[in-house]
C-alpha atoms as a PDB file:
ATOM      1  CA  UNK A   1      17.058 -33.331 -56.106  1.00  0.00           C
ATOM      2  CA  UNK A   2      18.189 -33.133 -52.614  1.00  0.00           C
ATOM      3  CA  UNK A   3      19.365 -29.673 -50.744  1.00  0.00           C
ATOM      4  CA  UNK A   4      22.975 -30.237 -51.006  1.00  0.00           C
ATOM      5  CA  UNK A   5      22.657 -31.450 -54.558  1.00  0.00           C
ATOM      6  CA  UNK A   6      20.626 -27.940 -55.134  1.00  0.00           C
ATOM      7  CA  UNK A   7      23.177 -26.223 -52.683  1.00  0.00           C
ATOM      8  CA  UNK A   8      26.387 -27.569 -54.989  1.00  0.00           C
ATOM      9  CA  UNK A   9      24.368 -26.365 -58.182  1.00  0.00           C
ATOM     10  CA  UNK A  10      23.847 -23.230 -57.308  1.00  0.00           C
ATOM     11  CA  UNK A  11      27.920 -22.905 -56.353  1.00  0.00           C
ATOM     12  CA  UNK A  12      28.735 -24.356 -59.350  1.00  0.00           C
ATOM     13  CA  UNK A  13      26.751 -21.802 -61.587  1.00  0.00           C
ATOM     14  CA  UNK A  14      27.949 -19.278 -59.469  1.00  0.00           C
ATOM     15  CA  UNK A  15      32.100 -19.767 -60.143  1.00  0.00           C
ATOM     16  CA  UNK A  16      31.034 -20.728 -63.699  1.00  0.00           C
ATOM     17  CA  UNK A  17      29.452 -16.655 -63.843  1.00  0.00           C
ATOM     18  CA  UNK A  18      32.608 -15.454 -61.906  1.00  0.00           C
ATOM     19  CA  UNK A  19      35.010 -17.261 -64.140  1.00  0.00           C
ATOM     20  CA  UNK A  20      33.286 -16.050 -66.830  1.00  0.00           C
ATOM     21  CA  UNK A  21      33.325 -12.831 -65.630  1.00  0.00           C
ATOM     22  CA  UNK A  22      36.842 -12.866 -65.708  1.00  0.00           C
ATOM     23  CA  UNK A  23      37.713 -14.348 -63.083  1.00  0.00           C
ATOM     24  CA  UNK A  24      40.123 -13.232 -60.036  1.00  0.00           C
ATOM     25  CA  UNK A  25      41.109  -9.761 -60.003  1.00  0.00           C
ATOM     26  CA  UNK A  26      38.449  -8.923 -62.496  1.00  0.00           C
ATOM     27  CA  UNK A  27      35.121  -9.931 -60.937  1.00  0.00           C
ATOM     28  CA  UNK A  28      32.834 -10.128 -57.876  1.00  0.00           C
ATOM     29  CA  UNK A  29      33.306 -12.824 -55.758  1.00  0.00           C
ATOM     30  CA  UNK A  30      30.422 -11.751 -53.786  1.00  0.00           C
ATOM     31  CA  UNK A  31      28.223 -14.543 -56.100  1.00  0.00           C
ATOM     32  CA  UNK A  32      30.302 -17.606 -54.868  1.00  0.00           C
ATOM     33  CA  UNK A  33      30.863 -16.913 -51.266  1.00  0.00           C
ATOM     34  CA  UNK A  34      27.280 -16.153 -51.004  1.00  0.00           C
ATOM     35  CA  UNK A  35      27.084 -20.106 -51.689  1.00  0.00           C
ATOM     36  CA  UNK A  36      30.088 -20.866 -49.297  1.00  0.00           C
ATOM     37  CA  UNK A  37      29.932 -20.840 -45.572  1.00  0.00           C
ATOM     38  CA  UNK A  38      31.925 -18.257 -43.703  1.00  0.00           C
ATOM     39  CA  UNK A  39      34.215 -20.975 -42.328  1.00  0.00           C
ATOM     40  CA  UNK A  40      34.837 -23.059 -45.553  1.00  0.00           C
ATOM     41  CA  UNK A  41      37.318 -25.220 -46.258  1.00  0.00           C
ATOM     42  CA  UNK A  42      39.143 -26.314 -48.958  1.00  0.00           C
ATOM     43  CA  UNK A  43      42.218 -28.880 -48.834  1.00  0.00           C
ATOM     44  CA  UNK A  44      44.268 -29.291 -52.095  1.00  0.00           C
ATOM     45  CA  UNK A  45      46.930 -32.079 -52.622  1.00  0.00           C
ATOM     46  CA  UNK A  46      50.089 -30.785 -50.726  1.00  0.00           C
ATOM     47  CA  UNK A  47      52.400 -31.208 -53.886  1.00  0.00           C
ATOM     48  CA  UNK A  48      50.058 -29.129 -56.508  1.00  0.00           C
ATOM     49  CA  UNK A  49      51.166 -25.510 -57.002  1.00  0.00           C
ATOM     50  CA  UNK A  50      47.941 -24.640 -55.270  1.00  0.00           C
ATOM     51  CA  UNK A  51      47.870 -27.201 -52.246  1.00  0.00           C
ATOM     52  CA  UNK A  52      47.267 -26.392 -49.194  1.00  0.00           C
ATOM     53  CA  UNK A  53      44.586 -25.830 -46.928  1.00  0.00           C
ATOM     54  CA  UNK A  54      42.214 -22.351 -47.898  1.00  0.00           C
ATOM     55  CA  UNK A  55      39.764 -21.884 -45.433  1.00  0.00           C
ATOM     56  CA  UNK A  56      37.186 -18.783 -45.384  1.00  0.00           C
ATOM     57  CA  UNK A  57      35.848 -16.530 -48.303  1.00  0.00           C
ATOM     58  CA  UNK A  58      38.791 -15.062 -48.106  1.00  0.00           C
ATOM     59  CA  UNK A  59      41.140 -18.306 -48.614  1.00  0.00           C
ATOM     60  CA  UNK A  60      38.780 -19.632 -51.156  1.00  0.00           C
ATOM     61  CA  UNK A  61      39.432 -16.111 -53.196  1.00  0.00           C
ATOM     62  CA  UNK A  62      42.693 -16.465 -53.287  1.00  0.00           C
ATOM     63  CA  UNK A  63      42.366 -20.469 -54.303  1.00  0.00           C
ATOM     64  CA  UNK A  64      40.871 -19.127 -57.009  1.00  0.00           C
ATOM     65  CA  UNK A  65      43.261 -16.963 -58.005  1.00  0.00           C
ATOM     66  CA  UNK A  66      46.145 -19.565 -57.815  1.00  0.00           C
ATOM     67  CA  UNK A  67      44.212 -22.133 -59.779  1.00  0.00           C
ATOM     68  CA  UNK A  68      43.819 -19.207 -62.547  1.00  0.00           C
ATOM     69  CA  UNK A  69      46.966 -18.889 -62.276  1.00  0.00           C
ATOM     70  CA  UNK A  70      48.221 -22.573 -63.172  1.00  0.00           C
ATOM     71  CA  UNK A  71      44.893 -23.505 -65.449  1.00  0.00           C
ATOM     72  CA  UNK A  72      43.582 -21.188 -68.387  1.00  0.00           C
ATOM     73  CA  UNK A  73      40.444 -22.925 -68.973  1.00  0.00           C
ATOM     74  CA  UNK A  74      38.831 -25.818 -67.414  1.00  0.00           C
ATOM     75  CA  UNK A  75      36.159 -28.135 -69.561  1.00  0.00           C
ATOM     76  CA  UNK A  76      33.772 -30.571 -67.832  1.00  0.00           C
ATOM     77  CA  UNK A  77      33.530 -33.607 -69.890  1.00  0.00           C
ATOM     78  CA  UNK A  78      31.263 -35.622 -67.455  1.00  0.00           C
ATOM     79  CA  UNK A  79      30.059 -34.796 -63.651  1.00  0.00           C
ATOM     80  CA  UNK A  80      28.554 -37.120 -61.561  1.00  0.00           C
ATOM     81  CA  UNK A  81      26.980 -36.843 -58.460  1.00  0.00           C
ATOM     82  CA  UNK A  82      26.007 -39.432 -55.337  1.00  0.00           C
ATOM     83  CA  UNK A  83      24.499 -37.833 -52.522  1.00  0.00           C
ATOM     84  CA  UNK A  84      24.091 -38.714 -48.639  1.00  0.00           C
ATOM     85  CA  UNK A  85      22.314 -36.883 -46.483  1.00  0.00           C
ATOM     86  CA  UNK A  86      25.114 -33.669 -46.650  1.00  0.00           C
ATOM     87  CA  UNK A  87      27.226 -34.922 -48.705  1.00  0.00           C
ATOM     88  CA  UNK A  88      27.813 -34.795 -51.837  1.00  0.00           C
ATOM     89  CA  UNK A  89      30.470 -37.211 -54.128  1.00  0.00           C
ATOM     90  CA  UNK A  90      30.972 -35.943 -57.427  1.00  0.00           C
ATOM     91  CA  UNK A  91      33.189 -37.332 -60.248  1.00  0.00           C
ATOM     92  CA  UNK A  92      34.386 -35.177 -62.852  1.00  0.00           C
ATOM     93  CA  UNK A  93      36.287 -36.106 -66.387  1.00  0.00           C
ATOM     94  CA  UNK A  94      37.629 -32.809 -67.219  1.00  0.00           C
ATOM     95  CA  UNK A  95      39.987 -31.080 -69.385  1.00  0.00           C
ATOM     96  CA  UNK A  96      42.442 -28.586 -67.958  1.00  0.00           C
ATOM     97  CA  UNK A  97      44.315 -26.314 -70.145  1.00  0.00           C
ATOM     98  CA  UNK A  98      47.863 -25.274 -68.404  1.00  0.00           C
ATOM     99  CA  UNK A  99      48.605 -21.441 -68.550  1.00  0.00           C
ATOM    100  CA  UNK A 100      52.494 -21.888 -67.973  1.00  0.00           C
ATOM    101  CA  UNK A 101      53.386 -24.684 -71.060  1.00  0.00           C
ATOM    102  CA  UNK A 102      49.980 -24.269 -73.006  1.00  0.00           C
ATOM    103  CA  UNK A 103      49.270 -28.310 -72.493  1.00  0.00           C
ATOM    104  CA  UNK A 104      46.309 -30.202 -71.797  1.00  0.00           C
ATOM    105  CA  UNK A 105      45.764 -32.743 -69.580  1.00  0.00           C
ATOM    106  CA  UNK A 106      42.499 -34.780 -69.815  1.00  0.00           C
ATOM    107  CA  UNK A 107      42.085 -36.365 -66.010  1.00  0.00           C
ATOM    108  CA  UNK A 108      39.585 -37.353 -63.498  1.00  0.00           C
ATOM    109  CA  UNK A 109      38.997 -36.103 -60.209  1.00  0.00           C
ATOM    110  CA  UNK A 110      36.784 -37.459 -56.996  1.00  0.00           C
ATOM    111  CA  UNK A 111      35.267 -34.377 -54.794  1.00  0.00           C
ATOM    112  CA  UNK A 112      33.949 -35.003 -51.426  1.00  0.00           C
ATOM    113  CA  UNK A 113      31.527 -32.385 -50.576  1.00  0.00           C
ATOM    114  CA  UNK A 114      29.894 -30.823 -47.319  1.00  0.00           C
ATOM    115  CA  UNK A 115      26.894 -28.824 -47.106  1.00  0.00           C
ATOM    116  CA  UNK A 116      25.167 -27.304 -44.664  1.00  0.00           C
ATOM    117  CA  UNK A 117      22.239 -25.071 -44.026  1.00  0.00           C
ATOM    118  CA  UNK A 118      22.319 -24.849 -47.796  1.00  0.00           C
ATOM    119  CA  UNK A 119      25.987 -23.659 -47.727  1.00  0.00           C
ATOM    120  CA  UNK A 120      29.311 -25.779 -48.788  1.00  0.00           C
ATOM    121  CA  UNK A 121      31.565 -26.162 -45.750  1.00  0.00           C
ATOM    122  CA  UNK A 122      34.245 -28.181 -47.416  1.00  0.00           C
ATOM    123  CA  UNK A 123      35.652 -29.879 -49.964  1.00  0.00           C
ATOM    124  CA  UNK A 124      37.999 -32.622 -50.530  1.00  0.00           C
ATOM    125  CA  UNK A 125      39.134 -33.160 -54.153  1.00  0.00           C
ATOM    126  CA  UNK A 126      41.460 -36.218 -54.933  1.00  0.00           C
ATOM    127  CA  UNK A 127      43.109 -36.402 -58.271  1.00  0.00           C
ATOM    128  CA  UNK A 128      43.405 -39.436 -60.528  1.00  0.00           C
ATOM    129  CA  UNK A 129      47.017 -38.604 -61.245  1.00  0.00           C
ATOM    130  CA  UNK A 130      48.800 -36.115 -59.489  1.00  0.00           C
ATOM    131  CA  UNK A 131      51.998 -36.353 -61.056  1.00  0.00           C
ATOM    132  CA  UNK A 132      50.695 -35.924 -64.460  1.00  0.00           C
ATOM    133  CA  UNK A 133      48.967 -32.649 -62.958  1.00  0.00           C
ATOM    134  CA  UNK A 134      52.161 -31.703 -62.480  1.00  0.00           C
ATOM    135  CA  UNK A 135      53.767 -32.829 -65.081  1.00  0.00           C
ATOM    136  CA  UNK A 136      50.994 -30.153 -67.995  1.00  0.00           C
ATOM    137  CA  UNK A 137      52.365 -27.699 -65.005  1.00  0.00           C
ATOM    138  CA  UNK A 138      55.638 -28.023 -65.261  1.00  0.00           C
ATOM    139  CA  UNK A 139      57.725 -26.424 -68.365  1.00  0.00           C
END
């Protein structure tokens, strides 16, 4: 495996331990950020409930917390990763469960990853369908 392959690993089984921990407002977020670099980035679709642009431990905190607050669970169905130098592109086939209308939505999305020094710097997700994001959101 390559560094930023490890890197993006070792982020993703530390949110899986904080979301299993509870999650915002219930566990450490010490774990992830100690994956994340001080100045990450993270740039959601403008129209989702949590779009926007987080940047920092801090920002990426409360990203979680606003995703948490619009999904109650979150099942990887397939991940797949293609990586360039720092880089990483991932596809993932997920299931999201919506905590405001109790629906699932079964959708795709592309991530385009940064790491450096062994930390993620940013990430870029782009969703298959956006308005049917929405629409599981929406009651």
């Amino acid at each position: 495996m390559t560094d930023a392959l490890d890197a993006l690993h070792g982020f993703y089984a530390a949110e899986a331990e904080y979301l299993s921990a509870g999650g915002p407002g219930k566990a450490d977020f010490g774990g992830m950020a100690a994956h994340l670099a001080p100045d990450v980035v993270m740039y959601q679709a403008e129209v989702l409930p949590y779009g926007g642009t987080w940047r920092g431990h801090d920002g990426m905190e409360r990203f979680m917390a606003a995703m948490s607050d619009a999904w109650s669970s979150l099942a990887f169905l397939e991940q797949r990763f293609a990586v360039d130098g720092e880089t990483v592109a991932t596809y993932n086939r997920c299931v999201f469960q919506s905590r405001p209308t109790g629906r699932t939505l079964e959708t795709s999305i592309m991530q385009w990853i940064t790491v450096r020094d062994g930390l993620v710097t940013e990430f870029r997700p782009f969703y298959l369908d956006t308005s049917a994001v929405l629409a599981a959101l929406t009651p």
